[in-house]
PDB file of N, CA and C in Angstrom:
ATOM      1  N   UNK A   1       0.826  -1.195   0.000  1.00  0.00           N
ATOM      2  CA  UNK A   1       0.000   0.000   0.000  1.00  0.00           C
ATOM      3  C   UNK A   1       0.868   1.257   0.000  1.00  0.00           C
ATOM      4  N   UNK A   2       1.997   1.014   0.703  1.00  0.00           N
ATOM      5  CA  UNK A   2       2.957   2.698   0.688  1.00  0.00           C
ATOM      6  C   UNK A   2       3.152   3.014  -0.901  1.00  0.00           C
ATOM      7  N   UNK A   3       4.027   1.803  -1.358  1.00  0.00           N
ATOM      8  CA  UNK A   3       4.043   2.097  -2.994  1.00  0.00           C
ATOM      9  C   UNK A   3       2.655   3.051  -3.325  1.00  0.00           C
ATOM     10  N   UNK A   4       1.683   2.258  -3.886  1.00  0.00           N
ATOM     11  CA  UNK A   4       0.650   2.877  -4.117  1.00  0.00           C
ATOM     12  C   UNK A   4       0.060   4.693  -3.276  1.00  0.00           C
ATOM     13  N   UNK A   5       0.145   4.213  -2.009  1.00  0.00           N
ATOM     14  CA  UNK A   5       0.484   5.802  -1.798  1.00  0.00           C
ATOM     15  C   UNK A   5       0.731   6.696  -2.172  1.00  0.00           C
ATOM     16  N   UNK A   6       2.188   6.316  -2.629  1.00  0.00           N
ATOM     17  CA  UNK A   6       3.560   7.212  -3.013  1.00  0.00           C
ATOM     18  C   UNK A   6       3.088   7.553  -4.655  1.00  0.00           C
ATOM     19  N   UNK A   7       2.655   6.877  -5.178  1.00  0.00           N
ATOM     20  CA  UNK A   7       2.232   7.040  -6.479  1.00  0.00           C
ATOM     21  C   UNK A   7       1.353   7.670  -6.973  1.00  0.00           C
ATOM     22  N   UNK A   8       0.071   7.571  -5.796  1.00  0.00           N
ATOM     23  CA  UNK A   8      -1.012   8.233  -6.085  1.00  0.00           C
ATOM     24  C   UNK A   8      -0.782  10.056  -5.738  1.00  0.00           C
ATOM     25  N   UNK A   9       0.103   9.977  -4.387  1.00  0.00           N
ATOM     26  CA  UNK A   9       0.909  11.311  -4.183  1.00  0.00           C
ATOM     27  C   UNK A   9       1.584  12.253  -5.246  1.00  0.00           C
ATOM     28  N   UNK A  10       2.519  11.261  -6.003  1.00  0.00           N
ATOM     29  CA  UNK A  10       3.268  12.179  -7.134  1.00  0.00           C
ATOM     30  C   UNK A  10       2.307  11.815  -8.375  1.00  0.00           C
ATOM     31  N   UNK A  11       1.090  11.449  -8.737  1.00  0.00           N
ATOM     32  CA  UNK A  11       0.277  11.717  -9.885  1.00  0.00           C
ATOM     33  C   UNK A  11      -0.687  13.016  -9.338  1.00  0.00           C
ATOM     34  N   UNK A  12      -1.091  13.500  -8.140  1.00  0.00           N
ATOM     35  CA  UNK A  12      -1.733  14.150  -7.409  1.00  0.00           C
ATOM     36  C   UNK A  12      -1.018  15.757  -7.699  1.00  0.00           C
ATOM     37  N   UNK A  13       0.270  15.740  -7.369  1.00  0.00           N
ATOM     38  CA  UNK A  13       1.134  16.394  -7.208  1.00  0.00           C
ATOM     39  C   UNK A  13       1.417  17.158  -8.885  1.00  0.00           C
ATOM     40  N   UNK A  14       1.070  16.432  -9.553  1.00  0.00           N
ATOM     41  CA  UNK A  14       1.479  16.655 -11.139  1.00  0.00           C
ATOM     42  C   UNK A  14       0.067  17.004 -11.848  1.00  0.00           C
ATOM     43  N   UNK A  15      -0.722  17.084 -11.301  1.00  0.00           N
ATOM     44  CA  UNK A  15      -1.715  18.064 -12.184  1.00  0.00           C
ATOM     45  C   UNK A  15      -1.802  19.206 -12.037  1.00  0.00           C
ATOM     46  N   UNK A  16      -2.044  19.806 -13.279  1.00  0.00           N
ATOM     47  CA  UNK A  16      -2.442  21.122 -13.613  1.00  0.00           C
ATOM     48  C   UNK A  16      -3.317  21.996 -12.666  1.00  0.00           C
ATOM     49  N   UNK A  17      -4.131  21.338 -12.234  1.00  0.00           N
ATOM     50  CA  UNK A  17      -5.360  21.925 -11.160  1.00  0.00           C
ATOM     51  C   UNK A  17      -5.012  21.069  -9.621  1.00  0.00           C
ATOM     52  N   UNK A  18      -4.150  21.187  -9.030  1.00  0.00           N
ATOM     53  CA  UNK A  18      -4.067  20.380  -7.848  1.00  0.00           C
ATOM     54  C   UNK A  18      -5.397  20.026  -7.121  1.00  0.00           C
ATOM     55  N   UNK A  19      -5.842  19.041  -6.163  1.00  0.00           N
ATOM     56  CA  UNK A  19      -7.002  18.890  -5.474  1.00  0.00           C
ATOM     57  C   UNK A  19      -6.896  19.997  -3.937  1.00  0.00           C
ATOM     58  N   UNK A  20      -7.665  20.688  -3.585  1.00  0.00           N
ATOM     59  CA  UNK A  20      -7.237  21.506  -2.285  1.00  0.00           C
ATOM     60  C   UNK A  20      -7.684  20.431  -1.153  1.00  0.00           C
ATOM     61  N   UNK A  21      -7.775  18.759  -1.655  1.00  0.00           N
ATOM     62  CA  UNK A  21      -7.572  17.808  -0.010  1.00  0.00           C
ATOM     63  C   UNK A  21      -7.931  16.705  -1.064  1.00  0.00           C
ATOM     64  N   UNK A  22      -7.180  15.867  -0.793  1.00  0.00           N
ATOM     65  CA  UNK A  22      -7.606  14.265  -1.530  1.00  0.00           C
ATOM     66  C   UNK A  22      -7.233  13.157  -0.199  1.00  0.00           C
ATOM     67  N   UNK A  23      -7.768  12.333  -0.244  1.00  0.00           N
ATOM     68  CA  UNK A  23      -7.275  11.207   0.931  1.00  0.00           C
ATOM     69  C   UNK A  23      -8.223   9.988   0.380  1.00  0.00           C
ATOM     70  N   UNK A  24      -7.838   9.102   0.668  1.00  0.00           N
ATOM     71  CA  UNK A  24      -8.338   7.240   0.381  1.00  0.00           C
ATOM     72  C   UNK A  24      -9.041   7.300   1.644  1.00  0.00           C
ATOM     73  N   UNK A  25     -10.244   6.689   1.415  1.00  0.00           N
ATOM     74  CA  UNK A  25     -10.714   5.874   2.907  1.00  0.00           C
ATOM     75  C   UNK A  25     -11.073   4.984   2.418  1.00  0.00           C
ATOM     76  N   UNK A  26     -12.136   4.241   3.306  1.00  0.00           N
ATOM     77  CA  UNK A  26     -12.578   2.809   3.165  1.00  0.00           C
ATOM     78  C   UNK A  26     -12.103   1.892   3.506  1.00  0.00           C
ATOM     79  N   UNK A  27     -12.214   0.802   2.775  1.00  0.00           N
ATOM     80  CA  UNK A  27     -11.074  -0.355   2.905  1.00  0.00           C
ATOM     81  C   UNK A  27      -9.885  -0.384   3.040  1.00  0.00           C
ATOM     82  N   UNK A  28      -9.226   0.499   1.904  1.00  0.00           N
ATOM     83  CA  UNK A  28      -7.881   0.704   1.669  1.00  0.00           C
ATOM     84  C   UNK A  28      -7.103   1.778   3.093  1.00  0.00           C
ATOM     85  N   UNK A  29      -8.314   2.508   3.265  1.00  0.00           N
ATOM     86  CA  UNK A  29      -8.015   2.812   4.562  1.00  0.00           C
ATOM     87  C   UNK A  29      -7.505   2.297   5.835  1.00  0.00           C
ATOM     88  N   UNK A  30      -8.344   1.663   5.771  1.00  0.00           N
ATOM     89  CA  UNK A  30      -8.320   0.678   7.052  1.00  0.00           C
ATOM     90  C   UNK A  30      -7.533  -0.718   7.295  1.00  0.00           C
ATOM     91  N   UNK A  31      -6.994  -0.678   5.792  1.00  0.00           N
ATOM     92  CA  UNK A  31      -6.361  -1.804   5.624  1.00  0.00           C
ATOM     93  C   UNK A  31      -6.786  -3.323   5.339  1.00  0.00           C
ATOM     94  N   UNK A  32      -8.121  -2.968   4.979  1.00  0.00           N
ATOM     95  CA  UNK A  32      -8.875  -4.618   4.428  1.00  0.00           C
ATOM     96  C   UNK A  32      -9.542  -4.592   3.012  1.00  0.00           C
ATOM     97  N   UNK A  33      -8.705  -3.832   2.312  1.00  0.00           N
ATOM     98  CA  UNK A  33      -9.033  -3.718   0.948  1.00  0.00           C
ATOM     99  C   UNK A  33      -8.607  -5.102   0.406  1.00  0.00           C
ATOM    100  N   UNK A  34      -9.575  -5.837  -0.436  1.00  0.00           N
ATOM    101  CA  UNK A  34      -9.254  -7.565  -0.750  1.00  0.00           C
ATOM    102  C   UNK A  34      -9.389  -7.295  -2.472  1.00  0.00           C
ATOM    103  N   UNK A  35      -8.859  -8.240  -2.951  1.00  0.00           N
ATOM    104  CA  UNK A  35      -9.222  -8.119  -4.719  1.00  0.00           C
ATOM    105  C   UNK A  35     -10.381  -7.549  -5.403  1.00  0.00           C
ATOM    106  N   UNK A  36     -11.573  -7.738  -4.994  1.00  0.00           N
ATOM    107  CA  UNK A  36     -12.659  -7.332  -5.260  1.00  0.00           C
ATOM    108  C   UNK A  36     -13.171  -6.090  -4.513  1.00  0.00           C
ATOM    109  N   UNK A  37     -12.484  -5.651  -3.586  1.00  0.00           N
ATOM    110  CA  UNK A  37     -12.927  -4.199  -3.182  1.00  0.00           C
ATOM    111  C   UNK A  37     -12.886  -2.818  -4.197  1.00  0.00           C
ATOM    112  N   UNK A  38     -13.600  -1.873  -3.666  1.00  0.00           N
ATOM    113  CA  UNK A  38     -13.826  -0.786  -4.670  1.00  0.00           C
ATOM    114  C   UNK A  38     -11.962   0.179  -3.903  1.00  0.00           C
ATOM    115  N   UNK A  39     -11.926   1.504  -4.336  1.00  0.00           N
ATOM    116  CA  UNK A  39     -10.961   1.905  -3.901  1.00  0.00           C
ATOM    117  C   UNK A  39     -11.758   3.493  -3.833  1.00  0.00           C
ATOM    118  N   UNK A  40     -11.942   3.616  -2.606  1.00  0.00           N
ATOM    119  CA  UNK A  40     -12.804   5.260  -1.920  1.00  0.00           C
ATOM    120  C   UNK A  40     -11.416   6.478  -2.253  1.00  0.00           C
ATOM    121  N   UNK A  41     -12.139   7.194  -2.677  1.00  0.00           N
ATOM    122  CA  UNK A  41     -11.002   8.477  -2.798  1.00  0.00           C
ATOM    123  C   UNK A  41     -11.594   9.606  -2.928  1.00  0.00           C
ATOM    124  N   UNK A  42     -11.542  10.593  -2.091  1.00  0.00           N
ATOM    125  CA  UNK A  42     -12.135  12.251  -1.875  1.00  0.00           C
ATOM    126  C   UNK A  42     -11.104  13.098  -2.186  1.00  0.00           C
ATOM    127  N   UNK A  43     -11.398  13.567  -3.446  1.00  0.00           N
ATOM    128  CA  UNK A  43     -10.967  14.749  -4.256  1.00  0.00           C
ATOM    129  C   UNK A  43     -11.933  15.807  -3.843  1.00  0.00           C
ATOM    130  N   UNK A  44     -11.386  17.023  -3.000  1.00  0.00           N
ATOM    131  CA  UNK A  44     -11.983  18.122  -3.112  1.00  0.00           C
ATOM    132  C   UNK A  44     -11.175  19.502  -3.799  1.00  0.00           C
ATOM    133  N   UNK A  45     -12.370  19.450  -4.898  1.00  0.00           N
ATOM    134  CA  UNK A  45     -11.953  20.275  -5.650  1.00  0.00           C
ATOM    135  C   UNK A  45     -12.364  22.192  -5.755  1.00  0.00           C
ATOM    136  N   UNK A  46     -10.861  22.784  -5.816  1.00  0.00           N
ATOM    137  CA  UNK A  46     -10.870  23.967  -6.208  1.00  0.00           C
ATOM    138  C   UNK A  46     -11.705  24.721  -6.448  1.00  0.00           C
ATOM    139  N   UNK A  47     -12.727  25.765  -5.888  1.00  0.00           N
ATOM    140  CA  UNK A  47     -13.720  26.449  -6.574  1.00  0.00           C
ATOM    141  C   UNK A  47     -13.654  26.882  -7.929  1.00  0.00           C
ATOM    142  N   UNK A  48     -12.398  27.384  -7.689  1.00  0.00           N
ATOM    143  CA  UNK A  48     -12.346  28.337  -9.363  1.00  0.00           C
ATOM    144  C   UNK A  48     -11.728  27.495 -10.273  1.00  0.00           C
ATOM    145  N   UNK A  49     -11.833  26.245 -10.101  1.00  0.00           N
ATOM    146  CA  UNK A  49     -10.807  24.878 -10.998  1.00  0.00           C
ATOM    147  C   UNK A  49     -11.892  25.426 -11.975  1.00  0.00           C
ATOM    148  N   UNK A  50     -11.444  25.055 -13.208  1.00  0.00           N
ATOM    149  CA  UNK A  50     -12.354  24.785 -14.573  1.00  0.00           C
ATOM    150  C   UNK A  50     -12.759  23.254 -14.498  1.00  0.00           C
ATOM    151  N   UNK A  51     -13.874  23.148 -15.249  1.00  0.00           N
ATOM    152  CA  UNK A  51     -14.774  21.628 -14.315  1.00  0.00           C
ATOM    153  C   UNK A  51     -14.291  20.578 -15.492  1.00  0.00           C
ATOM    154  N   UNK A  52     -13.972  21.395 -16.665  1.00  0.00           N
ATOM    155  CA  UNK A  52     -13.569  20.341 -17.623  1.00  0.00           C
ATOM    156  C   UNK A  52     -12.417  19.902 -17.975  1.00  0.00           C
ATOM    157  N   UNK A  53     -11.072  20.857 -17.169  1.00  0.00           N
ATOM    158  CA  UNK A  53     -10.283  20.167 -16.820  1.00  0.00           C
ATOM    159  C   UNK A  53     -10.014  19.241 -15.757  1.00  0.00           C
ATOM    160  N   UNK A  54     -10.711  20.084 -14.698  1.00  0.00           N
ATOM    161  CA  UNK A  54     -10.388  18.881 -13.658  1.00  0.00           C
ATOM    162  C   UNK A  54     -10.928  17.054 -13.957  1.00  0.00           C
ATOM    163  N   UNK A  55     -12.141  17.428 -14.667  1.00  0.00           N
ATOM    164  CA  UNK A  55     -12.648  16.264 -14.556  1.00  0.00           C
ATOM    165  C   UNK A  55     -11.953  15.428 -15.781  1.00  0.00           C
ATOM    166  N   UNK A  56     -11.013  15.987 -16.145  1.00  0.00           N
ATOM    167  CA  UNK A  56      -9.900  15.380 -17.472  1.00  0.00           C
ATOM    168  C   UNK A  56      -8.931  14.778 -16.583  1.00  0.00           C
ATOM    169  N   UNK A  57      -8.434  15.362 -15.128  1.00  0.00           N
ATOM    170  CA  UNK A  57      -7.351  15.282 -14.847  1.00  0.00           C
ATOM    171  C   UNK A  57      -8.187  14.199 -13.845  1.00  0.00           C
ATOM    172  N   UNK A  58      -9.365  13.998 -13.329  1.00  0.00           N
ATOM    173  CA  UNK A  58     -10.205  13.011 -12.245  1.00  0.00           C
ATOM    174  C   UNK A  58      -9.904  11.618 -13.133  1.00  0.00           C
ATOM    175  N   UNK A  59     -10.839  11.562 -14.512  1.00  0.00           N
ATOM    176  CA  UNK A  59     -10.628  10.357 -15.158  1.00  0.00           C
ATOM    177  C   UNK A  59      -9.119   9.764 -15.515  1.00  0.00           C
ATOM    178  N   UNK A  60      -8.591  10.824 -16.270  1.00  0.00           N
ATOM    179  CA  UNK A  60      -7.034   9.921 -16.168  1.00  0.00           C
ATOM    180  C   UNK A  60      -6.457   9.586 -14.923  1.00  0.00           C
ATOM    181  N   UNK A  61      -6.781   9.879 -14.172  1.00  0.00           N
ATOM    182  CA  UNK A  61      -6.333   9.378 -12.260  1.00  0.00           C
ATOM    183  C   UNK A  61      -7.012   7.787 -12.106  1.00  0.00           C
ATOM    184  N   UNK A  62      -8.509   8.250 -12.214  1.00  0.00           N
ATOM    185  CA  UNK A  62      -9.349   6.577 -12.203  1.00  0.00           C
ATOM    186  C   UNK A  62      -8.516   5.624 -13.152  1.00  0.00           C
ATOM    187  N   UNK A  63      -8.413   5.607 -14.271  1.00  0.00           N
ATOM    188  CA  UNK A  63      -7.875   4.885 -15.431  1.00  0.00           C
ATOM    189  C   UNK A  63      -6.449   4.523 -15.000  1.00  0.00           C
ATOM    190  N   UNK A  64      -5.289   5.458 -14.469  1.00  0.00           N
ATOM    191  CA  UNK A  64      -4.165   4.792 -13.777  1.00  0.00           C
ATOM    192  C   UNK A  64      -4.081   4.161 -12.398  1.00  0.00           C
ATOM    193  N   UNK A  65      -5.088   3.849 -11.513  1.00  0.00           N
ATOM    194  CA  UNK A  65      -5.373   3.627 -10.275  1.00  0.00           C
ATOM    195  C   UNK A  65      -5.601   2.502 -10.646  1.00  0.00           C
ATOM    196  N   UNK A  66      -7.253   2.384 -11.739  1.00  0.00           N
ATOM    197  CA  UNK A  66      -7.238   1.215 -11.416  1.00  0.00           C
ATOM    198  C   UNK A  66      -6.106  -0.024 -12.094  1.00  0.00           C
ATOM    199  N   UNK A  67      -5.356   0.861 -13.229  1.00  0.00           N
ATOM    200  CA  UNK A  67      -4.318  -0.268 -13.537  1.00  0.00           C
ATOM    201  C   UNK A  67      -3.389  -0.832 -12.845  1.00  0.00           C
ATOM    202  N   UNK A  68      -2.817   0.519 -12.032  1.00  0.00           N
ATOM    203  CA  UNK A  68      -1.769  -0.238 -10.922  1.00  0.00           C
ATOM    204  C   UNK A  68      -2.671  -1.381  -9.724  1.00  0.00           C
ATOM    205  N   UNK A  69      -3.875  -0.757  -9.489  1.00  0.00           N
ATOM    206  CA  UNK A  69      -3.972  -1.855  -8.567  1.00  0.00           C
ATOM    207  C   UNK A  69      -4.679  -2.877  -8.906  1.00  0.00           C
ATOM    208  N   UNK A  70      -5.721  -3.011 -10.332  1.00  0.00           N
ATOM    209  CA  UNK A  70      -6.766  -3.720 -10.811  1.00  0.00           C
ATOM    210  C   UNK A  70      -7.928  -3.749 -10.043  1.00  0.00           C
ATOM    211  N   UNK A  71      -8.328  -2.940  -8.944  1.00  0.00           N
ATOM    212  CA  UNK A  71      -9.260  -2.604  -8.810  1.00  0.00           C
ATOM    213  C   UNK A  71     -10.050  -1.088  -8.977  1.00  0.00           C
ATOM    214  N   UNK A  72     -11.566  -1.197  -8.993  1.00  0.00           N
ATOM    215  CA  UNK A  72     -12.157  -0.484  -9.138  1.00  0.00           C
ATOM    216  C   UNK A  72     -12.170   0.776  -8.413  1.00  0.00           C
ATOM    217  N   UNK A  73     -12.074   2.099  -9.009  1.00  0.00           N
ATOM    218  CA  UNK A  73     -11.735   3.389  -8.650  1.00  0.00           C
ATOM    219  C   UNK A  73     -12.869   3.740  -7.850  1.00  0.00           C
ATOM    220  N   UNK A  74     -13.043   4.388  -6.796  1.00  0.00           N
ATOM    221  CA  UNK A  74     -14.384   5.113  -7.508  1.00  0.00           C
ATOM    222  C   UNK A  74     -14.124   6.867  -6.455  1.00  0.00           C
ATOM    223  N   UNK A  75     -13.682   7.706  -7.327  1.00  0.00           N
ATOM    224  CA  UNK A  75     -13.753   8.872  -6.334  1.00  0.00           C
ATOM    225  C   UNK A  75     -15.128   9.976  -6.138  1.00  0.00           C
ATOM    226  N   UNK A  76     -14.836  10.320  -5.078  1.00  0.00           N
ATOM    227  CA  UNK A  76     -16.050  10.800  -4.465  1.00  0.00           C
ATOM    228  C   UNK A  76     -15.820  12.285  -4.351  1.00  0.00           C
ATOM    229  N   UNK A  77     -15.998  13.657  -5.048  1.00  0.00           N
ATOM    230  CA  UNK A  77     -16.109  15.236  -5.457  1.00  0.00           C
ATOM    231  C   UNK A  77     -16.793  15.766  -4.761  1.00  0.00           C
ATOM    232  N   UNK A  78     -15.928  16.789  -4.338  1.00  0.00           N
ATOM    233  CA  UNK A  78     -17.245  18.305  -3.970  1.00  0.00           C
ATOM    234  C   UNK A  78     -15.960  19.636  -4.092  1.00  0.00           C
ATOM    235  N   UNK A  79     -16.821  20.095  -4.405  1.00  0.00           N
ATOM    236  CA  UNK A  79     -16.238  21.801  -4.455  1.00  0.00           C
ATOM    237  C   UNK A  79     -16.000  21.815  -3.058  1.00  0.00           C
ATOM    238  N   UNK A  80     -15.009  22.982  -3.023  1.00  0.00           N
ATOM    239  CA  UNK A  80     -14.260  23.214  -1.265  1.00  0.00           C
ATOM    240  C   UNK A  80     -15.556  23.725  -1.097  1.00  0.00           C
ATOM    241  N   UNK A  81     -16.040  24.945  -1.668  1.00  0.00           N
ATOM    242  CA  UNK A  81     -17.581  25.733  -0.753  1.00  0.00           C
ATOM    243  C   UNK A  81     -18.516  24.662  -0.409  1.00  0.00           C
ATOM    244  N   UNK A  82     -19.016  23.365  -1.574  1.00  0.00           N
ATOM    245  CA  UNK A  82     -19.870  23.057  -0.891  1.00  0.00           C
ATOM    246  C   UNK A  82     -19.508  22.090   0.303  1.00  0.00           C
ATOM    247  N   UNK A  83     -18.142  21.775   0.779  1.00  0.00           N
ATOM    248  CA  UNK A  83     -17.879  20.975   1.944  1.00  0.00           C
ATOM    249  C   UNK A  83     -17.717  22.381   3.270  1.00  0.00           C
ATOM    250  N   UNK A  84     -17.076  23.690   2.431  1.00  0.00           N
ATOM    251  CA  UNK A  84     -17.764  24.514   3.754  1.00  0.00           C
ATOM    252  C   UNK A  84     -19.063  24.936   3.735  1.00  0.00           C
ATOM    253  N   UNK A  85     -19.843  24.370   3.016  1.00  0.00           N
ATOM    254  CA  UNK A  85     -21.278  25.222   3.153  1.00  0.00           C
ATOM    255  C   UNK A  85     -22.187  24.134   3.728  1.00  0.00           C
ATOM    256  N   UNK A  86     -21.574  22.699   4.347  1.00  0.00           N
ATOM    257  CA  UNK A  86     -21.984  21.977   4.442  1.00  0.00           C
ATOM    258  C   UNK A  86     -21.900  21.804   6.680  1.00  0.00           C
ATOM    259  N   UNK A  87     -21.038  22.458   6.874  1.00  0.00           N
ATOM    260  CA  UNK A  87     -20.757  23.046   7.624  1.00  0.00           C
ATOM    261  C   UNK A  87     -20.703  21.873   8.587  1.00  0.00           C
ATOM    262  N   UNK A  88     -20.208  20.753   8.597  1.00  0.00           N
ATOM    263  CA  UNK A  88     -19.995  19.674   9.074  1.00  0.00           C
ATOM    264  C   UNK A  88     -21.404  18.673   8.713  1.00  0.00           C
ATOM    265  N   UNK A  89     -22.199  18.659   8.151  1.00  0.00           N
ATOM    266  CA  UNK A  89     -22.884  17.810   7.802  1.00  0.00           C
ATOM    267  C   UNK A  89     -22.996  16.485   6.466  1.00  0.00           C
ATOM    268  N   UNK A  90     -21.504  16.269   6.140  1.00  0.00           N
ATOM    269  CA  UNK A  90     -21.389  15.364   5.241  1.00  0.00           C
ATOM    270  C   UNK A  90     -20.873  14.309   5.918  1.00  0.00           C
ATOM    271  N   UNK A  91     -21.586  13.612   6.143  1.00  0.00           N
ATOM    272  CA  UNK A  91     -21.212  11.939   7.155  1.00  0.00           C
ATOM    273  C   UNK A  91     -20.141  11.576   6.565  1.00  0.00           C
ATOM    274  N   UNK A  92     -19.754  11.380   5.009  1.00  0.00           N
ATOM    275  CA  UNK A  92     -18.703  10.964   4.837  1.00  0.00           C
ATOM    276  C   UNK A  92     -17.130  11.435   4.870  1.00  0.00           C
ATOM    277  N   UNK A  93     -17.454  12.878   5.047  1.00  0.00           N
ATOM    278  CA  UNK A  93     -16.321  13.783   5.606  1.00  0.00           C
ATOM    279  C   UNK A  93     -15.795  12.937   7.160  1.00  0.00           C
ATOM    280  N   UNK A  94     -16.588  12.967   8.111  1.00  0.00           N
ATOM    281  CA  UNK A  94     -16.265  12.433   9.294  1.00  0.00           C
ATOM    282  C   UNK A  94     -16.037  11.049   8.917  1.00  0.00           C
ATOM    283  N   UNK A  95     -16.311   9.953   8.233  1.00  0.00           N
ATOM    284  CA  UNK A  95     -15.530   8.913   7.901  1.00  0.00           C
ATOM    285  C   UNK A  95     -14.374   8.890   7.218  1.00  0.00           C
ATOM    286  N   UNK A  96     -14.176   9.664   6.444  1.00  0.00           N
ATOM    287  CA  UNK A  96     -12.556  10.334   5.722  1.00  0.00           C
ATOM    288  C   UNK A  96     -11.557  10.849   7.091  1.00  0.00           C
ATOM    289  N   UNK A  97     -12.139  11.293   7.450  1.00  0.00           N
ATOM    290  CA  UNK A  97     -11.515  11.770   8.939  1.00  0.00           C
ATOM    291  C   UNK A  97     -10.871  10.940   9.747  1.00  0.00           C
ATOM    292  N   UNK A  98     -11.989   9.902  10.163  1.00  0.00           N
ATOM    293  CA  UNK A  98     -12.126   8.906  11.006  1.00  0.00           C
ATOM    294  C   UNK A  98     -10.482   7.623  10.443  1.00  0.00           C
ATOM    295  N   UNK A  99     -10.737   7.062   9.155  1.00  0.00           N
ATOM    296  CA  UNK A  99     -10.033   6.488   7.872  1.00  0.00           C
ATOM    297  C   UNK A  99      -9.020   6.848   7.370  1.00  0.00           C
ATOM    298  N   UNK A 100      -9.037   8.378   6.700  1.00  0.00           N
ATOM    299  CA  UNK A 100      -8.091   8.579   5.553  1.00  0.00           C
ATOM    300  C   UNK A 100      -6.705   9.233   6.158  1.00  0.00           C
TER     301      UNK A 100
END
């Protein structure tokens, strides 16, 4: 898993539109990610990102994730405002927390 870490870090690191917070939870979190698990990942993205790059730079991320690991991607988006406008009410924020 560090490998993978480290990888997902310097592909993170190398886009054009950086994420202003990305972290894995779930399984992979917690450390019981098995062959058939999905792979949780919270990209929160930039207000003023342009939506059609980022989401250029989201899919080529899914597409190299899941090759290195052969499992299924699946990341989970929000604009920074709407995670502050949410004002602690996204349950899965506090499980990213809890996890990532």
């Amino acid at each position: 898993m560090d490998t993978f870490l480290r990888r997902l870090a310097e592909a993170l690191a190398a886009w054009e539109i950086p994420p202003a917070y990305a972290a894995v939870f779930g399984s992979a979190a917690r450390g019981t990610m098995s062959l058939d698990s999905d792979l949780d990942l919270l990209l929160i993205r930039p207000d003023e990102a342009d939506e059609t790059r980022w989401d250029a730079q989201v899919d080529s991320l899914v597409q190299a994730v899941n090759g290195w690991l052969g499992n299924d991607t699946r990341p989970l988006q929000f604009a920074a405002a709407e995670v502050l406008a949410a004002g602690g009410d996204l349950p899965v924020l506090a499980e990213v927390l809890r996890e990532g």
